[in-house]
Protein backbone atom coordinates (compact mmCIF):
# COMPACT_ATOMS: atom_id res chain seq x y z
CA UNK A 1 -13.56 -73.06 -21.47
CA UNK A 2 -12.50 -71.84 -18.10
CA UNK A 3 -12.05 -67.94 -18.70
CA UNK A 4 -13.29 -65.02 -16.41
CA UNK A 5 -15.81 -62.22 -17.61
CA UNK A 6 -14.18 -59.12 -18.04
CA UNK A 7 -13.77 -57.23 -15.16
CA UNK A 8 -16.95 -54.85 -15.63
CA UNK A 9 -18.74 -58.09 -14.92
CA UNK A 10 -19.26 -60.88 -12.07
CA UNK A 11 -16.83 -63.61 -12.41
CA UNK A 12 -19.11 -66.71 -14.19
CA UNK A 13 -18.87 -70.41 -13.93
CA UNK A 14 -15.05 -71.65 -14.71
CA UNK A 15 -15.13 -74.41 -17.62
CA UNK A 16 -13.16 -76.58 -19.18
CA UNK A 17 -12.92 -76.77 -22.96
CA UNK A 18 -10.36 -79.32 -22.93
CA UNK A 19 -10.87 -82.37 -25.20
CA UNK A 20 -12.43 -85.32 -24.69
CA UNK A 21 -10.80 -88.96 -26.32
CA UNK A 22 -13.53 -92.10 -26.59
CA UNK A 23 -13.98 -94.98 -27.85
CA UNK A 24 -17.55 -95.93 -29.43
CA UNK A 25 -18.14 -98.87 -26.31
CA UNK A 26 -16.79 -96.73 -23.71
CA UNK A 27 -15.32 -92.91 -24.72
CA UNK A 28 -12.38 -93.51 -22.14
CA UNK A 29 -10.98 -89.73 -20.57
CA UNK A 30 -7.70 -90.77 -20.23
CA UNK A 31 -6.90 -91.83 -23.61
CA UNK A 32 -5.02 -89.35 -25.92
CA UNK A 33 -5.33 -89.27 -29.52
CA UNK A 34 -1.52 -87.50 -30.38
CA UNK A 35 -1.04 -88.12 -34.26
CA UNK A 36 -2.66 -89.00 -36.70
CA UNK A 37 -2.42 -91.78 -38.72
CA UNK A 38 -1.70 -89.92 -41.95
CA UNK A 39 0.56 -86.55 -42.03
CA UNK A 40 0.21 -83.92 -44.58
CA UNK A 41 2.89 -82.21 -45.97
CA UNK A 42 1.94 -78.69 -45.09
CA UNK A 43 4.85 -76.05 -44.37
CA UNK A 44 8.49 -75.14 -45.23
CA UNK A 45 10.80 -72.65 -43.71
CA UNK A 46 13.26 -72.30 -41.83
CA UNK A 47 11.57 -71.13 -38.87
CA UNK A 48 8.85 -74.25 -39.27
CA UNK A 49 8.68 -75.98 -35.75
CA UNK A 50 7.47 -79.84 -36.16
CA UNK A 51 4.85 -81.45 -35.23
CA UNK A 52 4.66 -83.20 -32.18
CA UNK A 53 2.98 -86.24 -30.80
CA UNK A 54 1.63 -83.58 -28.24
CA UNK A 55 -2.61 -83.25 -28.51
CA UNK A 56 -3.29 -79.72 -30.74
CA UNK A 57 0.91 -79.44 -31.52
CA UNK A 58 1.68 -76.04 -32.79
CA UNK A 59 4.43 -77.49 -34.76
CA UNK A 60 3.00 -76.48 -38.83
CA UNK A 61 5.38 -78.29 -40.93
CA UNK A 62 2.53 -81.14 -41.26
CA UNK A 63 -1.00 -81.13 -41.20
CA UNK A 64 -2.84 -83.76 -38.81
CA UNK A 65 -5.28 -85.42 -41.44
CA UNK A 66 -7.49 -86.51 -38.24
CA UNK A 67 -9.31 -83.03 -38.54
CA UNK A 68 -10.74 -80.64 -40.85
CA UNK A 69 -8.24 -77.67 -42.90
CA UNK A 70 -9.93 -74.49 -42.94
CA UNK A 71 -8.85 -73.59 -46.40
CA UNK A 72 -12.36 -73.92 -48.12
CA UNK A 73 -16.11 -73.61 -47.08
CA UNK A 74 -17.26 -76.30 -44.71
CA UNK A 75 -20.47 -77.50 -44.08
CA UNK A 76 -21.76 -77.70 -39.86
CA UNK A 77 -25.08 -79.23 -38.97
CA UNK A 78 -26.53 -78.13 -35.81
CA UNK A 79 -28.54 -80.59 -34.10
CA UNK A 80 -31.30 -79.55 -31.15
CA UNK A 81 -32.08 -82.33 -28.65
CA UNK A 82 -35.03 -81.84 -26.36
CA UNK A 83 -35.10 -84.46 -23.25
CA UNK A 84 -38.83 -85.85 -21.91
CA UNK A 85 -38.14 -84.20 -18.88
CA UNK A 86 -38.48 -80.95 -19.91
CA UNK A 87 -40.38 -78.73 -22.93
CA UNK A 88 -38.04 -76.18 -24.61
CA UNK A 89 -38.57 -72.17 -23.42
CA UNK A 90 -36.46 -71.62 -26.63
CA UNK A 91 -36.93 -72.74 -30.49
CA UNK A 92 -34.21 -74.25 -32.42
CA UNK A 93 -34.09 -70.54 -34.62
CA UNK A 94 -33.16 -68.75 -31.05
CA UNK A 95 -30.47 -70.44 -30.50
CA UNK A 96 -29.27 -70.79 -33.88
CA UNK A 97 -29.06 -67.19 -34.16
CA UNK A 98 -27.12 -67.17 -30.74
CA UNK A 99 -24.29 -68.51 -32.83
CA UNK A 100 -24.32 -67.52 -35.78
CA UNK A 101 -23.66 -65.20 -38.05
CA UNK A 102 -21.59 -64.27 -35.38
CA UNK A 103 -18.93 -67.47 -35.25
CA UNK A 104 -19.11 -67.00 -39.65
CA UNK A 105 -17.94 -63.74 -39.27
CA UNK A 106 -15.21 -64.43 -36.72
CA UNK A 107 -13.93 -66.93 -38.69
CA UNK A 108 -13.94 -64.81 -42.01
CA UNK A 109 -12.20 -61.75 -40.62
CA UNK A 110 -9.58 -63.73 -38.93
CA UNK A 111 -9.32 -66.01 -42.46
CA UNK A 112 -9.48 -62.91 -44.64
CA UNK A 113 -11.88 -64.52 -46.27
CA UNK A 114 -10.61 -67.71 -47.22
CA UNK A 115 -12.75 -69.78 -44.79
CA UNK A 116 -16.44 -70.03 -44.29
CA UNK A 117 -18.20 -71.87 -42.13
CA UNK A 118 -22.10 -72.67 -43.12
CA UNK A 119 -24.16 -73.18 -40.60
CA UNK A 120 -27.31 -75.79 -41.42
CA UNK A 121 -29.34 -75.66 -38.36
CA UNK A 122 -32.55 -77.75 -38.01
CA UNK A 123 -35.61 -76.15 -37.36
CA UNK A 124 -37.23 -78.15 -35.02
CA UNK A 125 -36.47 -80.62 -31.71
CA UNK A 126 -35.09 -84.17 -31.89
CA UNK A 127 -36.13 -85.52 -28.64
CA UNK A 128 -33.80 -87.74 -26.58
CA UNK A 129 -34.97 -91.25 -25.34
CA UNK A 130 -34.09 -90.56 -21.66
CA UNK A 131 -34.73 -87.73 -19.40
CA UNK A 132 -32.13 -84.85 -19.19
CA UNK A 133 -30.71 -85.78 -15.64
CA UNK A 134 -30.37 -89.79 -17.02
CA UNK A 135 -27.15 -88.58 -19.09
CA UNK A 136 -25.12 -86.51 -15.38
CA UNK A 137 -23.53 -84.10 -17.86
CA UNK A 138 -21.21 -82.18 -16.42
CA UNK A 139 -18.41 -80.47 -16.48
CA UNK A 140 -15.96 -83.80 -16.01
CA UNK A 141 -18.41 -86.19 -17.24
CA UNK A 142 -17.69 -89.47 -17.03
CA UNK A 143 -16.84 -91.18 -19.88
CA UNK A 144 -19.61 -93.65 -19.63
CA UNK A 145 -22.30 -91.04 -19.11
CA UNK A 146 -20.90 -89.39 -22.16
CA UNK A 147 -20.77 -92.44 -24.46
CA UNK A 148 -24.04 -92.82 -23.32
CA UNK A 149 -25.46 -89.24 -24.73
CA UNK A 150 -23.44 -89.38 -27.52
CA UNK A 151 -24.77 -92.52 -28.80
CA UNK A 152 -28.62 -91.38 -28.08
CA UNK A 153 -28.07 -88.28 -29.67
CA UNK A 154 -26.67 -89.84 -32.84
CA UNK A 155 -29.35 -92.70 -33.33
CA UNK A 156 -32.26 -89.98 -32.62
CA UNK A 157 -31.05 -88.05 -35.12
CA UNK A 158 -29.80 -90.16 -37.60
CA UNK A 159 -33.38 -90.75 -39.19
CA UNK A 160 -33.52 -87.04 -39.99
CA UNK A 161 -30.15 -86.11 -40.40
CA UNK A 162 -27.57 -87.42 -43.97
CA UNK A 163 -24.18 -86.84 -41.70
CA UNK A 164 -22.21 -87.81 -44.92
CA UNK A 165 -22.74 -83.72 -45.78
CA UNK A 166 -21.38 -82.07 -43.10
CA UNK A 167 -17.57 -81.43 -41.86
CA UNK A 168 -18.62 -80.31 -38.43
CA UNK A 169 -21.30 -81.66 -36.01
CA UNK A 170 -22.99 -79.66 -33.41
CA UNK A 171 -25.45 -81.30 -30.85
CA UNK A 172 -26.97 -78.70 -29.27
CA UNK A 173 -28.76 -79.15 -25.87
CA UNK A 174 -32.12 -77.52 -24.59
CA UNK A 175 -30.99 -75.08 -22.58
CA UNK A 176 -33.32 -75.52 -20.05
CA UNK A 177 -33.89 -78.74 -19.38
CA UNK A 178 -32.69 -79.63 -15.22
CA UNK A 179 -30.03 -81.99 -16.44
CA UNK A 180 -28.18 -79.64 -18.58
CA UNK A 181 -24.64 -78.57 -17.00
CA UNK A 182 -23.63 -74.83 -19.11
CA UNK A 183 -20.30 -76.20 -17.73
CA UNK A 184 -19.81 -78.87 -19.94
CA UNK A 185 -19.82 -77.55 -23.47
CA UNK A 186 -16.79 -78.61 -25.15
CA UNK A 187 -15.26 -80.79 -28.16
CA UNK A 188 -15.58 -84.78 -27.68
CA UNK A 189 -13.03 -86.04 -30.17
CA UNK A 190 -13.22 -89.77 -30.37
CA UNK A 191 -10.04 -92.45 -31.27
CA UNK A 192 -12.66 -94.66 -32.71
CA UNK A 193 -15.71 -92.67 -34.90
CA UNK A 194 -18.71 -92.81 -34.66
CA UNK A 195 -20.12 -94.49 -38.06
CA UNK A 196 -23.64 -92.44 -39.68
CA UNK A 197 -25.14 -92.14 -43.30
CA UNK A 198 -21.52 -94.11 -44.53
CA UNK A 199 -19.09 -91.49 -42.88
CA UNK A 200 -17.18 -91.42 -39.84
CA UNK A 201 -17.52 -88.81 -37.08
CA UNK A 202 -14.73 -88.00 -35.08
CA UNK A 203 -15.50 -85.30 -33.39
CA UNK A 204 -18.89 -83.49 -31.74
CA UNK A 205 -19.21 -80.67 -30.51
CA UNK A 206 -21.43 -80.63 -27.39
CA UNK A 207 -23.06 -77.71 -26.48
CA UNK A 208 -25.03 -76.98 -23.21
CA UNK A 209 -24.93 -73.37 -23.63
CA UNK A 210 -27.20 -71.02 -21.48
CA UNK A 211 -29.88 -68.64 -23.82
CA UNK A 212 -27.91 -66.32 -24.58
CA UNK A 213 -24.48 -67.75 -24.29
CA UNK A 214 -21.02 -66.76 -23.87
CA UNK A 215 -19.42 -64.91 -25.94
CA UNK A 216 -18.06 -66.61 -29.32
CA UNK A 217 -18.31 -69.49 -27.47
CA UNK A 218 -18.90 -71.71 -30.23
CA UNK A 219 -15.93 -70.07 -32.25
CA UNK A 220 -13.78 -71.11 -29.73
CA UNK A 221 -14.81 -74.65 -29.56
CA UNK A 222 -14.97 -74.86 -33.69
CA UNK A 223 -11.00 -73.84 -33.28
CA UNK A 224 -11.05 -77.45 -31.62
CA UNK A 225 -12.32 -78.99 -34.67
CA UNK A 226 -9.12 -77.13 -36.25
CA UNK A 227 -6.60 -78.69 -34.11
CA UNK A 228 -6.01 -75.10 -32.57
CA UNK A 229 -5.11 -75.72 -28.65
CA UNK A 230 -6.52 -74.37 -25.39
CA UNK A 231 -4.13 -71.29 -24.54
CA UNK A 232 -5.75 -71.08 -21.13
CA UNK A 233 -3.78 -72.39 -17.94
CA UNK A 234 -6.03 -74.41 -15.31
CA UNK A 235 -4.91 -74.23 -11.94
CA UNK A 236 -4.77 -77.22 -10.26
CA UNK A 237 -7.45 -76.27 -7.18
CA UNK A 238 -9.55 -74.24 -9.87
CA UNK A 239 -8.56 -71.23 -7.97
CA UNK A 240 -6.86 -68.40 -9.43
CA UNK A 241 -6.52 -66.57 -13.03
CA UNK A 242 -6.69 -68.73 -15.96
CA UNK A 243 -5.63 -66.59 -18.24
CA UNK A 244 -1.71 -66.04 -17.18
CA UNK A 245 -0.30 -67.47 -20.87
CA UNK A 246 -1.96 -65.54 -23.46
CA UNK A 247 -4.56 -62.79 -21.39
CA UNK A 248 -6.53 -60.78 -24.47
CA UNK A 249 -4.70 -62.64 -27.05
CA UNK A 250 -6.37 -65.13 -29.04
CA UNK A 251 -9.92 -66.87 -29.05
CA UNK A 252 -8.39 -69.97 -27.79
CA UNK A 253 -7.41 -68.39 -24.43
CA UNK A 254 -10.29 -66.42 -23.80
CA UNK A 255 -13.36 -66.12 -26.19
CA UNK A 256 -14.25 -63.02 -24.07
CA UNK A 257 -10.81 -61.32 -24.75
CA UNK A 258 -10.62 -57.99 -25.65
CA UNK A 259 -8.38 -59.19 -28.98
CA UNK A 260 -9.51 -62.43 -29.88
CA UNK A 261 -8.25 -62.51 -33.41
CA UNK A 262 -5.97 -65.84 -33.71
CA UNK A 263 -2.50 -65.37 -33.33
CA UNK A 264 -0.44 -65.31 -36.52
CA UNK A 265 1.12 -68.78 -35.74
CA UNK A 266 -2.32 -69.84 -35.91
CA UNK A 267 -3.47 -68.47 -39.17
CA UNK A 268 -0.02 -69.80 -40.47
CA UNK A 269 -1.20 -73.27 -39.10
CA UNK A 270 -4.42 -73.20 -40.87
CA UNK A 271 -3.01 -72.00 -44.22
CA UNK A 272 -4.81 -68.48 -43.87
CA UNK A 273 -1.13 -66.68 -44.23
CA UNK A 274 1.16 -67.66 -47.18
CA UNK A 275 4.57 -68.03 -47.22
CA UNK A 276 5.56 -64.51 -48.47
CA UNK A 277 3.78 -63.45 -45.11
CA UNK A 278 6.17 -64.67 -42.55
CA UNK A 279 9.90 -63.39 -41.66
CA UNK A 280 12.55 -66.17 -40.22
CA UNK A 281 14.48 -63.63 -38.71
CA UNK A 282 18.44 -65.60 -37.89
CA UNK A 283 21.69 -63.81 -37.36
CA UNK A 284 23.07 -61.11 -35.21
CA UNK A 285 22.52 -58.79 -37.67
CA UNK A 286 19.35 -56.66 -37.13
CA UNK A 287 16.56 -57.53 -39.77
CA UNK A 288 14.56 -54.43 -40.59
CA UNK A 289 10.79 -55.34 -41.77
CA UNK A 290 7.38 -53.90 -41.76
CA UNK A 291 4.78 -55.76 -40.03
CA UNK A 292 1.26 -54.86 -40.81
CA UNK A 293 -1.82 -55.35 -38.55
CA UNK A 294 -2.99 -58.77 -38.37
CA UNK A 295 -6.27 -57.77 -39.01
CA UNK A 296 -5.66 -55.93 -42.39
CA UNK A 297 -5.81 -58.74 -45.29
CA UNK A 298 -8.01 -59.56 -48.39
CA UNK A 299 -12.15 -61.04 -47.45
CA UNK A 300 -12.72 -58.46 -45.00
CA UNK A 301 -14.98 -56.62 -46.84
CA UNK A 302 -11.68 -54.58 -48.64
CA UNK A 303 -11.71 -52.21 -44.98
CA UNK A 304 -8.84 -53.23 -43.91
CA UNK A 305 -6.25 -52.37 -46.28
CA UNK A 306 -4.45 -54.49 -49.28
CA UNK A 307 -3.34 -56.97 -46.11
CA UNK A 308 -0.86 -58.59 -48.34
CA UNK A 309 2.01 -57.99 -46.29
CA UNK A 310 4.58 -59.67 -43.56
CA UNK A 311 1.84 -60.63 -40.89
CA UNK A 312 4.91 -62.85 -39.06
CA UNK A 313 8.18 -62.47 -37.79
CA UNK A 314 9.64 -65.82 -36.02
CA UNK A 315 13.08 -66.33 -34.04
CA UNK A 316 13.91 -70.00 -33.86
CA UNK A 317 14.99 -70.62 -30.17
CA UNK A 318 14.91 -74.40 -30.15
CA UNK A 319 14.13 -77.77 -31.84
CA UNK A 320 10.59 -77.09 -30.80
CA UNK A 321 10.96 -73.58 -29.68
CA UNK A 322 10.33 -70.05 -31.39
CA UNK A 323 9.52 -66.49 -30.65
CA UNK A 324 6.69 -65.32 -32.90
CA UNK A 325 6.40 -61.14 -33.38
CA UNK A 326 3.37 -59.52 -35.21
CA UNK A 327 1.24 -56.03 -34.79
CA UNK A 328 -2.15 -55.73 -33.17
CA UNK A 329 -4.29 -53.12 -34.04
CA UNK A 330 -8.06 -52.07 -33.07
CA UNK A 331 -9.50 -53.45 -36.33
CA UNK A 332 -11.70 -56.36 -37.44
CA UNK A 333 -11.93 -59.30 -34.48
CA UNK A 334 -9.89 -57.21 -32.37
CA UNK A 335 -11.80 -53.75 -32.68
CA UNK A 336 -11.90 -53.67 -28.77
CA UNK A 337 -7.99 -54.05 -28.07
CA UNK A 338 -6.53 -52.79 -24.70
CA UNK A 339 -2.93 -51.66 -26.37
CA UNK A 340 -1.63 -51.92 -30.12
CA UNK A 341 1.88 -52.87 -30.97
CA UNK A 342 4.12 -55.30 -31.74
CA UNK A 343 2.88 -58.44 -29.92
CA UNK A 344 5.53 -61.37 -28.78
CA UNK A 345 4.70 -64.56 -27.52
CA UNK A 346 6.84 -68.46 -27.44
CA UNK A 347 5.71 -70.98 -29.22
CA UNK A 348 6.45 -74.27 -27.73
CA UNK A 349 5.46 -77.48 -30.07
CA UNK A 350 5.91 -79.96 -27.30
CA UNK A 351 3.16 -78.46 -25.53
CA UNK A 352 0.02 -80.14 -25.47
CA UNK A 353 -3.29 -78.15 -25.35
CA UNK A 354 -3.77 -76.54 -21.88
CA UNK A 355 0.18 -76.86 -21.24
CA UNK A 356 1.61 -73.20 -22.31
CA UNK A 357 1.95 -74.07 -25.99
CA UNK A 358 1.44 -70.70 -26.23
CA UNK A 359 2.70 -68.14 -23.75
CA UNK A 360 2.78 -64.07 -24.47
CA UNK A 361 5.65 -61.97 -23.44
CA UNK A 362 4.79 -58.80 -21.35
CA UNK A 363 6.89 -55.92 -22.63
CA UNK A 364 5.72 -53.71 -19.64
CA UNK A 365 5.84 -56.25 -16.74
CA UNK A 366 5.51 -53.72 -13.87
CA UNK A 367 2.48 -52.46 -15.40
CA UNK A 368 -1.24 -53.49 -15.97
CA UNK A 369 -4.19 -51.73 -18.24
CA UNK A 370 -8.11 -51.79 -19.27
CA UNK A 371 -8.78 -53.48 -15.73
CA UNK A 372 -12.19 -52.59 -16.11
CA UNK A 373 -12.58 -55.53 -19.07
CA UNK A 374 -9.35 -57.11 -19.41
CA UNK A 375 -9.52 -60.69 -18.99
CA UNK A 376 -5.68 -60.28 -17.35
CA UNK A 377 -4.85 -56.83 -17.20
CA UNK A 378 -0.78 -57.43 -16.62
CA UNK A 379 -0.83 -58.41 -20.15
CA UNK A 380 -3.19 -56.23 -21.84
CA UNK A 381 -0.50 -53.88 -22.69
CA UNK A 382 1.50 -56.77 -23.49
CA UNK A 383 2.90 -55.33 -26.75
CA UNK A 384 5.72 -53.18 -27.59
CA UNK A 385 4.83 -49.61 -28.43
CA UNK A 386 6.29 -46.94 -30.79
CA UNK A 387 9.46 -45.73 -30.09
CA UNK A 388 10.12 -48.44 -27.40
CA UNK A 389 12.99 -51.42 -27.35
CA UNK A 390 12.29 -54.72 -25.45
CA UNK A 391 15.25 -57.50 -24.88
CA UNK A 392 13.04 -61.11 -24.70
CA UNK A 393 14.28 -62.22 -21.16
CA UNK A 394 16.81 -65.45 -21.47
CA UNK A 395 16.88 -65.62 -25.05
CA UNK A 396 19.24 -62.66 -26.34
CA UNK A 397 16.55 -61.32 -28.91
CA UNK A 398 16.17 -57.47 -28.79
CA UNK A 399 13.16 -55.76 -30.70
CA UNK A 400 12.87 -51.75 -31.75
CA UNK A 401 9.75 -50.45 -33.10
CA UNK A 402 11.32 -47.61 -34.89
CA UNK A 403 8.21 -46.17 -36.74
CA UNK A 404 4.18 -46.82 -37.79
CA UNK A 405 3.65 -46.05 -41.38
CA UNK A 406 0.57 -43.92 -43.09
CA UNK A 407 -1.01 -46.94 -43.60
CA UNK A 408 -0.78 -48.18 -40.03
CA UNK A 409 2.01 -50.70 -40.32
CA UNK A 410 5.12 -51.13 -37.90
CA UNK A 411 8.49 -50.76 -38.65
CA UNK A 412 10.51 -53.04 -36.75
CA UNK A 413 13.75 -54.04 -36.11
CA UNK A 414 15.12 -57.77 -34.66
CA UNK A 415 18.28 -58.72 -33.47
CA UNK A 416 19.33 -62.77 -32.51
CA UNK A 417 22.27 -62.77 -30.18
C-alpha cells in the first residue's frame, strides 16, 4: 500500500498493496483472476454500473462469489510465524492488539453496524521450517519465493489450526526477524486454493508489518478480501504522489487519510446501504434531495443520528461510467476530515484495481488545504461547500448546495445536461 505519511511526518517506505494471483505449484504474478465463476445477483437501479471482467470491478449489479460479502459476522484467524533465524522481541498478544479492535471498529462504523469482523488470534508462535531470509520476501516477490512461504506457512500451521472456521486468513510475520520486508504486506489471492481442514483458501493475507504498524493497515488490506480496489495511482518510476485519484477519501487510497470512511459506492457494493439510500439522478430537470453525512447511520453506537437517509446520489455518464455525490462530515471514521461537503468522484467499472476506478473531482482546483497532514492537499478540500455551485468539467452536470439542515444534512440540487 504505497501511500505517504501525512505531511507532519517523514515520508515512509512506498508499498504496494496490489494483489497477488497463484497457482498452488507455482503462484504465477502475471495471472489475473477477473470473474468469477459464479455471479450473484446483487443490485438493481437504474444508475447500477456492471460488472466487469476488470480485477476489484466497481460495477454492483452482481456480486463476485470468489470472495467474502460483508453482510454478516465473519470469522479471521490470525496466524504468528516465527522463523529459526530469529526469536520474537514481540508476543503474538502485541501484535494482535496492533490490529485490532481497531480494524473491528473501522469496519462497524463504516457498516453501521451490519458487519463485524472477529478476530481469533493465536496466542503463541508457529515456527517456520526455514530461516526468515530462505523465503526473499519482498515487496515484488517472486512468485516462486511466495508459493514457497505460503505453502510452509499453511502445513506448519495446519496441525494447530481447523481453517474450515474462518472466512479470512491472516499469516502474520515476526516482525523482527532479518528476512522480513514491512514492504510486502499485502493480499495473495490465488486462481487455484489452497486445500486445509476440507475448505479451500483463496486468499491470505500476508502481513510483515513493523511493531507498531501503519495505520489501519490491516483494514485496508481486509477491503481486499471484499473485492474493494486499490484507489491509489503508482507511478511508473515510484516517484511522485500516489495519491492523485482519491487523496483523503477512502481507506483504499490511503489508510492514513484524513477521511478514510469508504466511499458510498463502496458501502453500496458491499450491501451496507439499501436501496432507498441512493438517488439516480437523470433529466435536465434539477433533482432537489437531502444528502446526509455518510457517517450518520444505525450500529454506530446511536451517535450519529437516525442515518436512514439518501447516503448516494449517482449521474449515469456511460455504459460503465457514473458520477457518484454524497456529504462528508467530521464524524465516525472520518472524525479528522480536512473540509466537509458534498463530495464527487467518477466511477469507472472498467477500471481494474490501481487503474483510476475511482477518481475524486476537486471543486476548488486552484486551491489546496490541511498541508500539514493531508495525504494530497489539492484535494483535501475536494468537496463542494455551502452556498457554492460546481459544473463537473466535460460532463454537463451542475451541483448547488443550497442549504445544511439542523440535523447536519445537505440540501442539494443536480442538474444532467
Amino acid at each position: 500500500m504505497p501511500r505517504p505519511f501525512p505531511r507532519t511526518f517523514p515520508r515512509p517506505r512506498l508499498r504496494s498493496s496490489a494483489a497477488v494471483f497463484a497457482t498452488v505449484a507455482a503462484l504465477a504474478s502475471t495471472s489475473l483472476v477477473t470473474g468469477p465463476s459464479v455471479a450473484e445477483p446483487f443490485l438493481s437501479a437504474p444508475c447500477t454500473l456492471e460488472r466487469t471482467e476488470a480485477h476489484h470491478s466497481e460495477g454492483l449489479d452482481t456480486w463476485n462469489s470468489a470472495y467474502p460479502r460483508p453482510a454478516r459476522a465473519l470469522d479471521a484467524v490470525m496466524v504468528f510465524l516465527s522463523f529459526p533465524d530469529a526469536g520474537p522481541m514481540t508476543t503474538p498478544a502485541q501484535l494482535a492488539a496492533d490490529h485490532f479492535p481497531a480494524t473491528t471498529r473501522f469496519f462497524r462504523h463504516a457498516s453501521y453496524g451490519r458487519f463485524t469482523l472477529r478476530p481469533h488470534p493465536l496466542r503463541h508462535w508457529i515456527r517456520m521450517p526455514r530461516p526468515s531470509t530462505a523465503y526473499a520476501i519482498q515487496r515484488d516477490w517472486s512468485a516462486a519465493d511466495r508459493g514457497a512461504y505460503l505453502r510452509d506457512a499453511l502445513a506448519a500451521a495446519d496441525g494447530q489450526v481447523d481453517f474450515s472456521r474462518y472466512d479470512v486468513v491472516y499469516f502474520v510475520a515476526d516482525p523482527d526477524a532479518p528476512g522480513v520486508d514491512s514492504d510486502a504486506t499485502k493480499v495473495v489471492n490465488l486462481d487455484v486454493p489452497l486445500h486445509a481442514d476440507g475448505t479451500d483458501i483463496r486468499r491470505v493475507v500476508t502481513v510483515f508489518e513493523k511493531h507498531p504498524p501503519d495505520r489501519l493497515v490491516l483494514a485496508h488490506e481486509t477491503g481486499h478480501v471484499f473485492d474493494l480496489p486499490d484507489l491509489y495511482h503508482r507511478p511508473m518510476d515510484g516517484k511522485g504522489d500516489w495519491d492523485t485519484y482519491v487523496g483523503d477519501w477512502d481507506l483504499m487510497g490511503s489508510q492514513f487519510g484524513l477521511a478514510p470512511d469508504l466511499f458510498a459506492w463502496h458501502k453500496w457494493k458491499l450491501g451496507w446501504l439499501e436501496r432507498r439510500q441512493v438517488v439516480c439522478v437523470r433529466g435536465p430537470k434539477p433533482t432537489r434531495l437531502t444528502l446526509e453525512p455518510l457517517g450518520t447511520g444505525p450500529g454506530n453506537a446511536g451517535i450519529f443520528g437516525p442515518g436512514h437517509g439518501t447516503k448516494l446520489a449517482v449521474v449515469r455518464t456511460g455504459a460503465d461510467s457514473a458520477l457518484a455525490f454524497e456529504g462528508r462530515a467530521a464524524m465516525g471514521d472520518d472524525d479528522a476530515v480536512c473540509r466537509q461537503g458534498v463530495l464527487i468522484y467518477r466511477v469507472h467499472s472498467g477500471a481494474a484495481s490501481g487503474g483510476g476506478p475511482i477518481q475524486v473531482i476537486d471543486a476548488h482546483p486552484r486551491t489546496e488545504a490541511c498541508w500539514e497532514n493531508s495525504v494530497y492537499p489539492p484535494l483535501a478540500n475536494a468537496p463542494v461547500d455551502t452556498g457554492e455551485s460546481f459544473t463537473v468539467p466535460d460532463e454537463h452536470v451542475r451541483v448547488k448546495v443550497t442549504g445544511r439542515t439542523a440535523s447536519g444534512a445537505w440540501n442539494v440540487e443536480i442538474a444532467v445536461g
